[in-house]
PDB file of N, CA and C in Angstrom:
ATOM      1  N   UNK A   1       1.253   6.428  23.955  1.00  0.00           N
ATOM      2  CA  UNK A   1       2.285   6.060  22.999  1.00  0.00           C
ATOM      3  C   UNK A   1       2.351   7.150  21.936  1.00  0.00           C
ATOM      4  N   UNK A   2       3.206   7.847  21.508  1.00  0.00           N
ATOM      5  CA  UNK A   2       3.577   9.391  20.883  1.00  0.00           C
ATOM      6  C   UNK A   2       3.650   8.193  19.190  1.00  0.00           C
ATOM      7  N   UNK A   3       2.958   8.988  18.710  1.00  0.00           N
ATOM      8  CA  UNK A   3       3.340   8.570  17.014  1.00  0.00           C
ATOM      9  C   UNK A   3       4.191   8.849  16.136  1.00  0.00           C
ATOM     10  N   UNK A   4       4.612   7.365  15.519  1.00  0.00           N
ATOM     11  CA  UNK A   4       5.878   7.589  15.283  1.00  0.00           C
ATOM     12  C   UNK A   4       6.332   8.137  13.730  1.00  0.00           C
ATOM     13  N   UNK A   5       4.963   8.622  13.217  1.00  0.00           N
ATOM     14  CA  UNK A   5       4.789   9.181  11.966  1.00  0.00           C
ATOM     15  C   UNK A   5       4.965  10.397  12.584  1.00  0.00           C
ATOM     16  N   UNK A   6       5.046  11.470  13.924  1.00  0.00           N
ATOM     17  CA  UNK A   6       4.638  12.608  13.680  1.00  0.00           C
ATOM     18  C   UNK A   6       5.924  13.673  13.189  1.00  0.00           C
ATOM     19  N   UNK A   7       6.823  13.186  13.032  1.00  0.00           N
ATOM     20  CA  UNK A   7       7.648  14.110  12.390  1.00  0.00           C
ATOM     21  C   UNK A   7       7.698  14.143  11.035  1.00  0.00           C
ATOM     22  N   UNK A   8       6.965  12.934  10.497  1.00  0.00           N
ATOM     23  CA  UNK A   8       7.455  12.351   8.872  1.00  0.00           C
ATOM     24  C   UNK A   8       5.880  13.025   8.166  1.00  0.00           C
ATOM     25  N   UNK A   9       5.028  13.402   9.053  1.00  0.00           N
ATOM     26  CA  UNK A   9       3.268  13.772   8.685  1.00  0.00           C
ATOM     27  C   UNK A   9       3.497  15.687   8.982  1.00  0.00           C
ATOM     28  N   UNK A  10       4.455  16.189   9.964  1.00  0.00           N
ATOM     29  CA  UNK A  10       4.807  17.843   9.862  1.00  0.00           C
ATOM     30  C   UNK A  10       5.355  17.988   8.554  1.00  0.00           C
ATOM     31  N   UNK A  11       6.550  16.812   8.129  1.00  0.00           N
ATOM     32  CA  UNK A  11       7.383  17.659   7.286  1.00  0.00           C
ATOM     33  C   UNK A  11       6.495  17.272   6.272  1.00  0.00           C
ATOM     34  N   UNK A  12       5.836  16.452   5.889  1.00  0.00           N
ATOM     35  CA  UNK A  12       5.058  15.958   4.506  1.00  0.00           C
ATOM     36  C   UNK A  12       3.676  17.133   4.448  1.00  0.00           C
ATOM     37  N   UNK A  13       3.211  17.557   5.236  1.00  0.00           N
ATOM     38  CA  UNK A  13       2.037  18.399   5.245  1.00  0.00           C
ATOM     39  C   UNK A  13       2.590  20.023   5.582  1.00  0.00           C
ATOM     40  N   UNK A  14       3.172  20.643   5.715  1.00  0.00           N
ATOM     41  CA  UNK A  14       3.935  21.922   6.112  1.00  0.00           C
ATOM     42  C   UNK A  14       3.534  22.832   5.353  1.00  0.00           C
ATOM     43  N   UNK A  15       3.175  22.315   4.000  1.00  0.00           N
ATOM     44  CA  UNK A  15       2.582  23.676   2.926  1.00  0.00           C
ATOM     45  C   UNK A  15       1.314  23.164   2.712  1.00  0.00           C
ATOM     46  N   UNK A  16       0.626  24.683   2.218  1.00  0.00           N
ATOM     47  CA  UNK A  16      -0.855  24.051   2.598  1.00  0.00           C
ATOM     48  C   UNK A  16      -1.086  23.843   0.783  1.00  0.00           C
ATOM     49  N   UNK A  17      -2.440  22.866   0.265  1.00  0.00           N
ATOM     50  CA  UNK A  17      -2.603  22.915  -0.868  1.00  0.00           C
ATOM     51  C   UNK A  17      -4.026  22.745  -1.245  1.00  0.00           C
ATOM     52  N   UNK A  18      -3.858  23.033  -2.376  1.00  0.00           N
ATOM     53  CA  UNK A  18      -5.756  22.955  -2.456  1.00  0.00           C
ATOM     54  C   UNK A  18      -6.559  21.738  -2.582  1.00  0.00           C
ATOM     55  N   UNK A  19      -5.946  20.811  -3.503  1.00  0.00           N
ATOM     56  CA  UNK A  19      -6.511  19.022  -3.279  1.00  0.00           C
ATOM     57  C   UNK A  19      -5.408  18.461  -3.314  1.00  0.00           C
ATOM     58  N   UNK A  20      -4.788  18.024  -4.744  1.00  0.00           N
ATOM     59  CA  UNK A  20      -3.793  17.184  -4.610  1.00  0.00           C
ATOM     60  C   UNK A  20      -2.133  17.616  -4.535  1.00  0.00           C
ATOM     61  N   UNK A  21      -1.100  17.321  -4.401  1.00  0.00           N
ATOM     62  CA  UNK A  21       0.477  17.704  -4.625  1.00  0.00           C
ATOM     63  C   UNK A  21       0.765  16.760  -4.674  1.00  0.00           C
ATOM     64  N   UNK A  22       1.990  16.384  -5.785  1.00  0.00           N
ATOM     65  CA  UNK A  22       3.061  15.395  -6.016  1.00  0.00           C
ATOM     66  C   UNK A  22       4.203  15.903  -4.599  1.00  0.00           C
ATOM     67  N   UNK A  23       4.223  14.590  -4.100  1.00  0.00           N
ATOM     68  CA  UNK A  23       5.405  14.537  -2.439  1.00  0.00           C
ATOM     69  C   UNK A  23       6.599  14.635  -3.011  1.00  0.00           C
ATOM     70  N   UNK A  24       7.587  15.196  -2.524  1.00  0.00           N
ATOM     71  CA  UNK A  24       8.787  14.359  -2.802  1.00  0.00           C
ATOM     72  C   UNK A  24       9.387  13.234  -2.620  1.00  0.00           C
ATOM     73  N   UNK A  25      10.085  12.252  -3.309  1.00  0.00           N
ATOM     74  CA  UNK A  25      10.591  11.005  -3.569  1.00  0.00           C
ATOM     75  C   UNK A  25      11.155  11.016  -2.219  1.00  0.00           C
ATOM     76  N   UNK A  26      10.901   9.684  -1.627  1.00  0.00           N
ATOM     77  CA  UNK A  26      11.982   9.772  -0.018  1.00  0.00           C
ATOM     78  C   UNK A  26      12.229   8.174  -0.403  1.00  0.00           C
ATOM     79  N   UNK A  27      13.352   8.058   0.261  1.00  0.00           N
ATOM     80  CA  UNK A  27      13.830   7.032  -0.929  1.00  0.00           C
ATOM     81  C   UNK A  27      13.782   5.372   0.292  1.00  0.00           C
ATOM     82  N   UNK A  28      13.620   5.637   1.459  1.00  0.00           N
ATOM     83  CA  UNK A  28      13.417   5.114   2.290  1.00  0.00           C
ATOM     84  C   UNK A  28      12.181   5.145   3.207  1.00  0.00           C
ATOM     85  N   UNK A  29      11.776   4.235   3.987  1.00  0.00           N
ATOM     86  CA  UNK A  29      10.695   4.592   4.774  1.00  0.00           C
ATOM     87  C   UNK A  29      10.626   3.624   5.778  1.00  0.00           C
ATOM     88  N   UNK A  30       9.852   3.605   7.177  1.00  0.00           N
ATOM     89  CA  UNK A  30      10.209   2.374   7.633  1.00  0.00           C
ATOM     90  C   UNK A  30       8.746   1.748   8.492  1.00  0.00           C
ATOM     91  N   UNK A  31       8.232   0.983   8.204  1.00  0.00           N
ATOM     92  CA  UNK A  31       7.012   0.620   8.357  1.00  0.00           C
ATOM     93  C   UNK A  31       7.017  -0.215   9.707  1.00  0.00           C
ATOM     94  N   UNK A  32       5.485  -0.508  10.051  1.00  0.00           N
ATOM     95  CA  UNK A  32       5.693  -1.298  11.600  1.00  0.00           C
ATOM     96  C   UNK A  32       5.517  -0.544  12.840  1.00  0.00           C
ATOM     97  N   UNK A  33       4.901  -0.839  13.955  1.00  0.00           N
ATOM     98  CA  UNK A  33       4.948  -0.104  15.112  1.00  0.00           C
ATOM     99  C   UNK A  33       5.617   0.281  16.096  1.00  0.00           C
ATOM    100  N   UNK A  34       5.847   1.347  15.974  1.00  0.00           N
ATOM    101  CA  UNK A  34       6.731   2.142  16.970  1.00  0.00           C
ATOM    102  C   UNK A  34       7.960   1.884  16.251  1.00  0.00           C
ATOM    103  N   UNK A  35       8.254   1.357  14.655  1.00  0.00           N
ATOM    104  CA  UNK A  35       9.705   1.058  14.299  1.00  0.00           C
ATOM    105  C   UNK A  35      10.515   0.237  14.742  1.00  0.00           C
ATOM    106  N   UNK A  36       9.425  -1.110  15.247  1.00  0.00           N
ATOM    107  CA  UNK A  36      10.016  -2.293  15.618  1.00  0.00           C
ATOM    108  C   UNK A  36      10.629  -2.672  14.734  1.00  0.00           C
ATOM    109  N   UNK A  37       9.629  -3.538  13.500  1.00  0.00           N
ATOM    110  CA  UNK A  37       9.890  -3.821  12.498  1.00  0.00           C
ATOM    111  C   UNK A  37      10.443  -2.925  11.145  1.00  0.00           C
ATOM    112  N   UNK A  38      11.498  -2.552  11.189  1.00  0.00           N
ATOM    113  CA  UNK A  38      11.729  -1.324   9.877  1.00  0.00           C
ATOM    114  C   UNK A  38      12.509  -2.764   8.328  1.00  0.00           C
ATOM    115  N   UNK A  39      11.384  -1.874   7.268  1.00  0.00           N
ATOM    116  CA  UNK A  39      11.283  -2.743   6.001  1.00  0.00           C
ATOM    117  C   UNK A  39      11.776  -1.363   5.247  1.00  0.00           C
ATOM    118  N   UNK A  40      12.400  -1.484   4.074  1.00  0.00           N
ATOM    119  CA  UNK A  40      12.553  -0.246   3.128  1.00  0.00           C
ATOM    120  C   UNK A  40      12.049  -0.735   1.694  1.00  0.00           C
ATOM    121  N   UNK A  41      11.375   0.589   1.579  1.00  0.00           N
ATOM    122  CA  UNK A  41      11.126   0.648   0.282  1.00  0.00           C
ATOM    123  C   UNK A  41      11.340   1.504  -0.257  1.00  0.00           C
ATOM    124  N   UNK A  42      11.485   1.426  -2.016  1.00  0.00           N
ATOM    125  CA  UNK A  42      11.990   3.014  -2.458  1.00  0.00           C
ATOM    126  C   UNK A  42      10.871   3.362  -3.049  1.00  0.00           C
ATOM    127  N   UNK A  43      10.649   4.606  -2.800  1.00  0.00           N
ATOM    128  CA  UNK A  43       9.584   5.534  -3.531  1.00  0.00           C
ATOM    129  C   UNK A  43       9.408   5.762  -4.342  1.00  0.00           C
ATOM    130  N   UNK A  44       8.326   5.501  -5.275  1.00  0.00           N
ATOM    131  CA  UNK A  44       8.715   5.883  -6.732  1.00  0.00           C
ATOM    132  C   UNK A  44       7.990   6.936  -7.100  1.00  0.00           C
ATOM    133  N   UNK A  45       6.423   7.609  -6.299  1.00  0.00           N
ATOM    134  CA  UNK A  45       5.785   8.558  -6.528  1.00  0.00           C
ATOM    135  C   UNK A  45       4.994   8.345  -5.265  1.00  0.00           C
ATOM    136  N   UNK A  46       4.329   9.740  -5.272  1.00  0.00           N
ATOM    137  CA  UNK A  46       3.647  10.164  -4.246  1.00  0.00           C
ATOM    138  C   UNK A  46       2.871  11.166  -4.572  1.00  0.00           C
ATOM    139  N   UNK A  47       1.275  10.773  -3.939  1.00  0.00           N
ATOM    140  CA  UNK A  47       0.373  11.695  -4.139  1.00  0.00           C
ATOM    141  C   UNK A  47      -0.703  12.241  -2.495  1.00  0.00           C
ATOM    142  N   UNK A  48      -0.529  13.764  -2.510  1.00  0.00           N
ATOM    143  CA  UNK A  48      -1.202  14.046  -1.195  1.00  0.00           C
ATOM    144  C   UNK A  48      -2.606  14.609  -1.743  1.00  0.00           C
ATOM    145  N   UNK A  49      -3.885  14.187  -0.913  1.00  0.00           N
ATOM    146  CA  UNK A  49      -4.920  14.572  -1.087  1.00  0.00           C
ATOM    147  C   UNK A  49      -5.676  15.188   0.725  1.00  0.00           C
ATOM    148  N   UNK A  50      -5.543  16.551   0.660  1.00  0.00           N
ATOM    149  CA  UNK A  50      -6.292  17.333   1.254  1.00  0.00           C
ATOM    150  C   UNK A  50      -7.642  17.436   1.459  1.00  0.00           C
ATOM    151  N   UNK A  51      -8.419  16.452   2.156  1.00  0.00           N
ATOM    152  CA  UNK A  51      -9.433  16.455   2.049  1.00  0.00           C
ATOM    153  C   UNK A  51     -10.137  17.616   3.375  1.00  0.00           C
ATOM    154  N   UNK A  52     -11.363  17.449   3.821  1.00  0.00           N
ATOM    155  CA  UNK A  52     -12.147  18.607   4.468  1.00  0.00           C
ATOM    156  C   UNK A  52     -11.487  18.244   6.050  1.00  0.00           C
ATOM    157  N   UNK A  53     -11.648  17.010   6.651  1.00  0.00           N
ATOM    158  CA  UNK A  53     -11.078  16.986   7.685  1.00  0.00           C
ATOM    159  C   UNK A  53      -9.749  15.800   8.057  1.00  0.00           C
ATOM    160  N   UNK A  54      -9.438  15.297   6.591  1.00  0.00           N
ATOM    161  CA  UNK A  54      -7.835  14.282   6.304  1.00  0.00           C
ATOM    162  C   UNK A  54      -7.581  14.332   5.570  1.00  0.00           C
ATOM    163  N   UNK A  55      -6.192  13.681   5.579  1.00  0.00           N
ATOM    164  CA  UNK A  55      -5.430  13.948   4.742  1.00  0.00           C
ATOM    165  C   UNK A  55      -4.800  12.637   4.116  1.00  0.00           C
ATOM    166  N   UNK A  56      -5.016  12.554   3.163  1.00  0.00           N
ATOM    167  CA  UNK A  56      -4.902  11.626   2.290  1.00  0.00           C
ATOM    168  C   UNK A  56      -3.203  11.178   1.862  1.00  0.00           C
ATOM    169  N   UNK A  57      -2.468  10.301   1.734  1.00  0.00           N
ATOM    170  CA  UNK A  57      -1.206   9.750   0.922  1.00  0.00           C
ATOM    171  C   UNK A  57      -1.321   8.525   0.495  1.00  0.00           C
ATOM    172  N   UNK A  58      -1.278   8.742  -1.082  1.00  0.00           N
ATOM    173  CA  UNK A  58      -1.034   7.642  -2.212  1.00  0.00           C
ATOM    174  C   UNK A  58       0.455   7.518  -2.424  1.00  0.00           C
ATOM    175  N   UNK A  59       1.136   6.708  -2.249  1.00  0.00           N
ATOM    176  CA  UNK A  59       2.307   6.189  -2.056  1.00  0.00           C
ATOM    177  C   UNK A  59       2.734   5.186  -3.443  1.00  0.00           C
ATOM    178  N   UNK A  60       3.047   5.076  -4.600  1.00  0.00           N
ATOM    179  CA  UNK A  60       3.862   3.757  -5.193  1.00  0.00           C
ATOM    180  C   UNK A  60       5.259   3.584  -4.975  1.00  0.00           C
ATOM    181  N   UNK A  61       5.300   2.498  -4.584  1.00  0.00           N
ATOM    182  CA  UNK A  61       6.625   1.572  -3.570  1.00  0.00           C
ATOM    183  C   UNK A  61       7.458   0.375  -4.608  1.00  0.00           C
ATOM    184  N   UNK A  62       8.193   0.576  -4.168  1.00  0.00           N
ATOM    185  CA  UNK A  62       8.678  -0.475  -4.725  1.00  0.00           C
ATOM    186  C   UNK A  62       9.659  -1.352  -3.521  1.00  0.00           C
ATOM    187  N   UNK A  63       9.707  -2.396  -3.425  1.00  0.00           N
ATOM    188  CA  UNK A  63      10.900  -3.447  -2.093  1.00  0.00           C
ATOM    189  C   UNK A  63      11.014  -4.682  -3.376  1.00  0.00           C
ATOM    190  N   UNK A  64      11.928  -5.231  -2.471  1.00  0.00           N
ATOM    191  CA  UNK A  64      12.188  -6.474  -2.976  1.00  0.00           C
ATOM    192  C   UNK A  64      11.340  -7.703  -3.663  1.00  0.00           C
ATOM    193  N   UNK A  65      10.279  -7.435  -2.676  1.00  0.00           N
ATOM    194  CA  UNK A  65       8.939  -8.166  -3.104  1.00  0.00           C
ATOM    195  C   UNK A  65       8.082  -7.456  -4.378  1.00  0.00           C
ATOM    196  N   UNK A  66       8.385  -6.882  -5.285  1.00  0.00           N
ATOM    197  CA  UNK A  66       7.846  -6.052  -6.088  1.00  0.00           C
ATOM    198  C   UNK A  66       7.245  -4.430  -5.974  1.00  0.00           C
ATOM    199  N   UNK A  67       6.409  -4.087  -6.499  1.00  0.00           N
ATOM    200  CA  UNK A  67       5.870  -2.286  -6.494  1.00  0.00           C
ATOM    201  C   UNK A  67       4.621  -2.882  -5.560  1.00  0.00           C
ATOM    202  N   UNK A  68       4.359  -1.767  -4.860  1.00  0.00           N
ATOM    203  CA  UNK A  68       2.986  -2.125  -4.045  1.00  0.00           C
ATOM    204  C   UNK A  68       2.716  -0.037  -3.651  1.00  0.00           C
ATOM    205  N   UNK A  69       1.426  -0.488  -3.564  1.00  0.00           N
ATOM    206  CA  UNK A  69       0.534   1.262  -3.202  1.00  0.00           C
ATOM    207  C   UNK A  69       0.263   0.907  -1.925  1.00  0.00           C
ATOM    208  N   UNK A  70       0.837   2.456  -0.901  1.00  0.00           N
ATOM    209  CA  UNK A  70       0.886   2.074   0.323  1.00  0.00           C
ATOM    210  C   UNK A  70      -0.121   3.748   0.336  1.00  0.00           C
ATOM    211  N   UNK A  71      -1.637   3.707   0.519  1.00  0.00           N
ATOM    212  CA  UNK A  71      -2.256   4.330   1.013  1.00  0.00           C
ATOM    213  C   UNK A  71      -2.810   4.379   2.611  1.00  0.00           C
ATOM    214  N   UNK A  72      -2.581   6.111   2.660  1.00  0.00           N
ATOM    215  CA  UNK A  72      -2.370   6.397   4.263  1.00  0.00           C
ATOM    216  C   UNK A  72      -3.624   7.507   4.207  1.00  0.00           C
ATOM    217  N   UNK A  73      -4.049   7.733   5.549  1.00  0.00           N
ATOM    218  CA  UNK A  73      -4.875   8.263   5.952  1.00  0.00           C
ATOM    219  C   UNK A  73      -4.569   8.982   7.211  1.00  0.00           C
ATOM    220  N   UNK A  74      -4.612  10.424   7.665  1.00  0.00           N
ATOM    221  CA  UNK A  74      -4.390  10.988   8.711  1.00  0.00           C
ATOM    222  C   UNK A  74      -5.382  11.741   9.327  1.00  0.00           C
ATOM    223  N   UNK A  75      -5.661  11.453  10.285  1.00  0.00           N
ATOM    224  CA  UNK A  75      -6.978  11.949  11.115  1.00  0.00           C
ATOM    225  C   UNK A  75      -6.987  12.385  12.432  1.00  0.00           C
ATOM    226  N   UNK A  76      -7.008  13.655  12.860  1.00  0.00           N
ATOM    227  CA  UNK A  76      -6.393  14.073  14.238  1.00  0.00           C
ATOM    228  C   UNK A  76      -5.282  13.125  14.620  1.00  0.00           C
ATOM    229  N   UNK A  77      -3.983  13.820  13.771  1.00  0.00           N
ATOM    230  CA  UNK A  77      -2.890  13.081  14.450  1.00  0.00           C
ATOM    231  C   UNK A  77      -2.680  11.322  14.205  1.00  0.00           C
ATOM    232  N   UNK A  78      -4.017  10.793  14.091  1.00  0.00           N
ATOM    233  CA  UNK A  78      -3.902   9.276  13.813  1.00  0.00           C
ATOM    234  C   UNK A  78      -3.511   8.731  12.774  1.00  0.00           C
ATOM    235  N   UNK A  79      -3.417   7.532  12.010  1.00  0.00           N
ATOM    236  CA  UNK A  79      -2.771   7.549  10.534  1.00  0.00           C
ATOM    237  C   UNK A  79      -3.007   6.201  10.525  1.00  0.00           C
ATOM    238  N   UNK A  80      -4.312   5.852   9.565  1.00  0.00           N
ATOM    239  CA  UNK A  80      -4.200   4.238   8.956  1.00  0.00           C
ATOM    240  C   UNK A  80      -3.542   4.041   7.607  1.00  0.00           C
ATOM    241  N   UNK A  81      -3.139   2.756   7.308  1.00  0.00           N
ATOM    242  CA  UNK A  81      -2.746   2.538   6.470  1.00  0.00           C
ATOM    243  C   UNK A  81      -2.842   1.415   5.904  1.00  0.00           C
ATOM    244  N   UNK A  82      -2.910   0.959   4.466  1.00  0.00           N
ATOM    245  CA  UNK A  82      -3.428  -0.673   3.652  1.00  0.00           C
ATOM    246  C   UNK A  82      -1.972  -0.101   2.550  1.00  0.00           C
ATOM    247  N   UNK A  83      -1.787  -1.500   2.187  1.00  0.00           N
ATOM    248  CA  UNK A  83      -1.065  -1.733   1.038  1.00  0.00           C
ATOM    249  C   UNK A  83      -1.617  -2.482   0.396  1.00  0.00           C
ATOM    250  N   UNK A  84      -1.511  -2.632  -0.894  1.00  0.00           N
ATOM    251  CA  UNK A  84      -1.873  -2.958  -2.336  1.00  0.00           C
ATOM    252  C   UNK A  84      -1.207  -3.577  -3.163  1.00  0.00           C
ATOM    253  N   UNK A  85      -1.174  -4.851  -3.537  1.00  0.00           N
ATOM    254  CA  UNK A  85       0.519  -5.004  -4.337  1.00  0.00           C
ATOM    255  C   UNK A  85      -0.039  -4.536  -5.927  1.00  0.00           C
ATOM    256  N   UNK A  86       0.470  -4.191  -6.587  1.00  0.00           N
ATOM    257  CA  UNK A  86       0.364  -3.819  -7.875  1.00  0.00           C
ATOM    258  C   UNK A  86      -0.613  -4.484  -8.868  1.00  0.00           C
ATOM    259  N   UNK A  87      -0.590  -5.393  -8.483  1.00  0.00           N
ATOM    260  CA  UNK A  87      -1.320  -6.375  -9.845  1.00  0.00           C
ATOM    261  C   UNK A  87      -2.799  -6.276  -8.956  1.00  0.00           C
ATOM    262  N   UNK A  88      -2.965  -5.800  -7.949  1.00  0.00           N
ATOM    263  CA  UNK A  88      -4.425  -5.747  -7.376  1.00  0.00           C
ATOM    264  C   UNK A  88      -4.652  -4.048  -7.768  1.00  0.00           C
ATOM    265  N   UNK A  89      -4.262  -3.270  -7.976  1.00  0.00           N
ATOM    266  CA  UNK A  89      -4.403  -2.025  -8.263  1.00  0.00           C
ATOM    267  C   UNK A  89      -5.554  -1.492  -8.955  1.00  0.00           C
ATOM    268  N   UNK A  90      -5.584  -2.254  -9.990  1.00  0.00           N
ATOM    269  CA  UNK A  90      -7.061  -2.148 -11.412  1.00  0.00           C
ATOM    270  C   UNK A  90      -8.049  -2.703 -10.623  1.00  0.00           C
ATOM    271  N   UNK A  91      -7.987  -3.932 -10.069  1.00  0.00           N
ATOM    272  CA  UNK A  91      -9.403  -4.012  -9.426  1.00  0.00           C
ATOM    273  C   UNK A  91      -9.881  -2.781  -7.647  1.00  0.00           C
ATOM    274  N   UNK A  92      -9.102  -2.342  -7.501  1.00  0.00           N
ATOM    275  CA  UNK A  92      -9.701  -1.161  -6.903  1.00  0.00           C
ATOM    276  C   UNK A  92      -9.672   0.120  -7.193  1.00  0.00           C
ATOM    277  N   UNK A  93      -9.117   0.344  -8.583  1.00  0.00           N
ATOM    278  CA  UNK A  93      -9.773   1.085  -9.070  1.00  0.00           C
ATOM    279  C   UNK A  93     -11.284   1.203  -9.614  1.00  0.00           C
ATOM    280  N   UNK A  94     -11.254   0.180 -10.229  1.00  0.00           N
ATOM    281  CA  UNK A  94     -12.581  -0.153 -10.859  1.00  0.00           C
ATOM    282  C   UNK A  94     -13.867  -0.466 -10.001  1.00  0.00           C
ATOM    283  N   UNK A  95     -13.131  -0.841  -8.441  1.00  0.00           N
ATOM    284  CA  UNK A  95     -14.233  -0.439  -7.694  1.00  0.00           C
ATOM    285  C   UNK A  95     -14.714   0.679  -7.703  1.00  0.00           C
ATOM    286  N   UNK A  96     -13.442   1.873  -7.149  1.00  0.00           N
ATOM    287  CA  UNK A  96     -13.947   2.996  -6.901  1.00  0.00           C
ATOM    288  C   UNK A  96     -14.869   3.698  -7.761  1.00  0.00           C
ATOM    289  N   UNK A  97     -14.219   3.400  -9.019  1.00  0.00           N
ATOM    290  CA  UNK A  97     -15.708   3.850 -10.099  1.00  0.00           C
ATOM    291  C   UNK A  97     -16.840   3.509 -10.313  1.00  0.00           C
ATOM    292  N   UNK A  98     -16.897   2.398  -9.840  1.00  0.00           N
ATOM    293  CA  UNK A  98     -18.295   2.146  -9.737  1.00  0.00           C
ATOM    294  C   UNK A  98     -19.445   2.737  -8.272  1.00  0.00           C
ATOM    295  N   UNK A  99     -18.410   2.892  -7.643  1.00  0.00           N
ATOM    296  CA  UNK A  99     -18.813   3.791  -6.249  1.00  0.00           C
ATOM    297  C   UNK A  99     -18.920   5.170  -6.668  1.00  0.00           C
ATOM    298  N   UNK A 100     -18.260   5.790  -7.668  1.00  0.00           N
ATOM    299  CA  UNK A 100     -18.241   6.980  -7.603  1.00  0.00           C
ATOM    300  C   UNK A 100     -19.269   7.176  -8.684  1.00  0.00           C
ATOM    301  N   UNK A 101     -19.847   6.020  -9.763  1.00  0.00           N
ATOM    302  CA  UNK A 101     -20.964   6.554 -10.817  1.00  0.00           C
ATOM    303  C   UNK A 101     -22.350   6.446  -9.672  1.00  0.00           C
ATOM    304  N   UNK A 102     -21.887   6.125  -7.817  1.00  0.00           N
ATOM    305  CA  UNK A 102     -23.607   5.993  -7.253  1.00  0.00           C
ATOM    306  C   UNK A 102     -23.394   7.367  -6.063  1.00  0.00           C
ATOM    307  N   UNK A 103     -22.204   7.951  -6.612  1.00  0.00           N
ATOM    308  CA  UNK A 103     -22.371   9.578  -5.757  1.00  0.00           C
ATOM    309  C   UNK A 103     -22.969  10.146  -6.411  1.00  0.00           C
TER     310      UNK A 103
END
């Protein structure tokens, strides 16, 4: 089954960067497998993180149902992804810091 991110993961990764870049706004997107299910949301920011062997996208969304963070992960070609609705946001942040005061 060919992935159906791989044209939307060339054009989003095409320049190389050193950790992070602000994406450009894409004002649509369409979630679901293989684009069964297509949902839109509009973009309100975007953040890419270059890590050693993935590649990181922080996403804030906005749909009908409110703003939600749609973080993605790309890994040889593969690509997971979780959403977040907004009002859960602070508590994973505040995880991560506490993970990151035991690196």
């Amino acid at each position: 089954m060919s992935d159906p991110f791989q044209d939307f993961d060339e054009e989003r990764s095409s320049s190389p960067v050193e950790k992070t870049e602000p994406v450009q706004k894409n004002t649509q997107s369409s979630q679901g497998q293989g684009g069964s299910h297509r949902s839109y949301a509009e973009e309100l920011a975007s953040e890419k993180i270059m890590a050693k062997y993935r590649t990181f996208f922080i996403d804030l969304k906005q749909s009908v149902n409110g703003k939600f963070v749609k973080i993605s992960e790309k890994n040889n070609g593969r690509r997971s992804t979780i959403m977040v609705d907004a009002e859960d946001v602070p508590a994973f942040i505040e995880a991560l810091q506490k993970i990151q005061e035991q690196i």
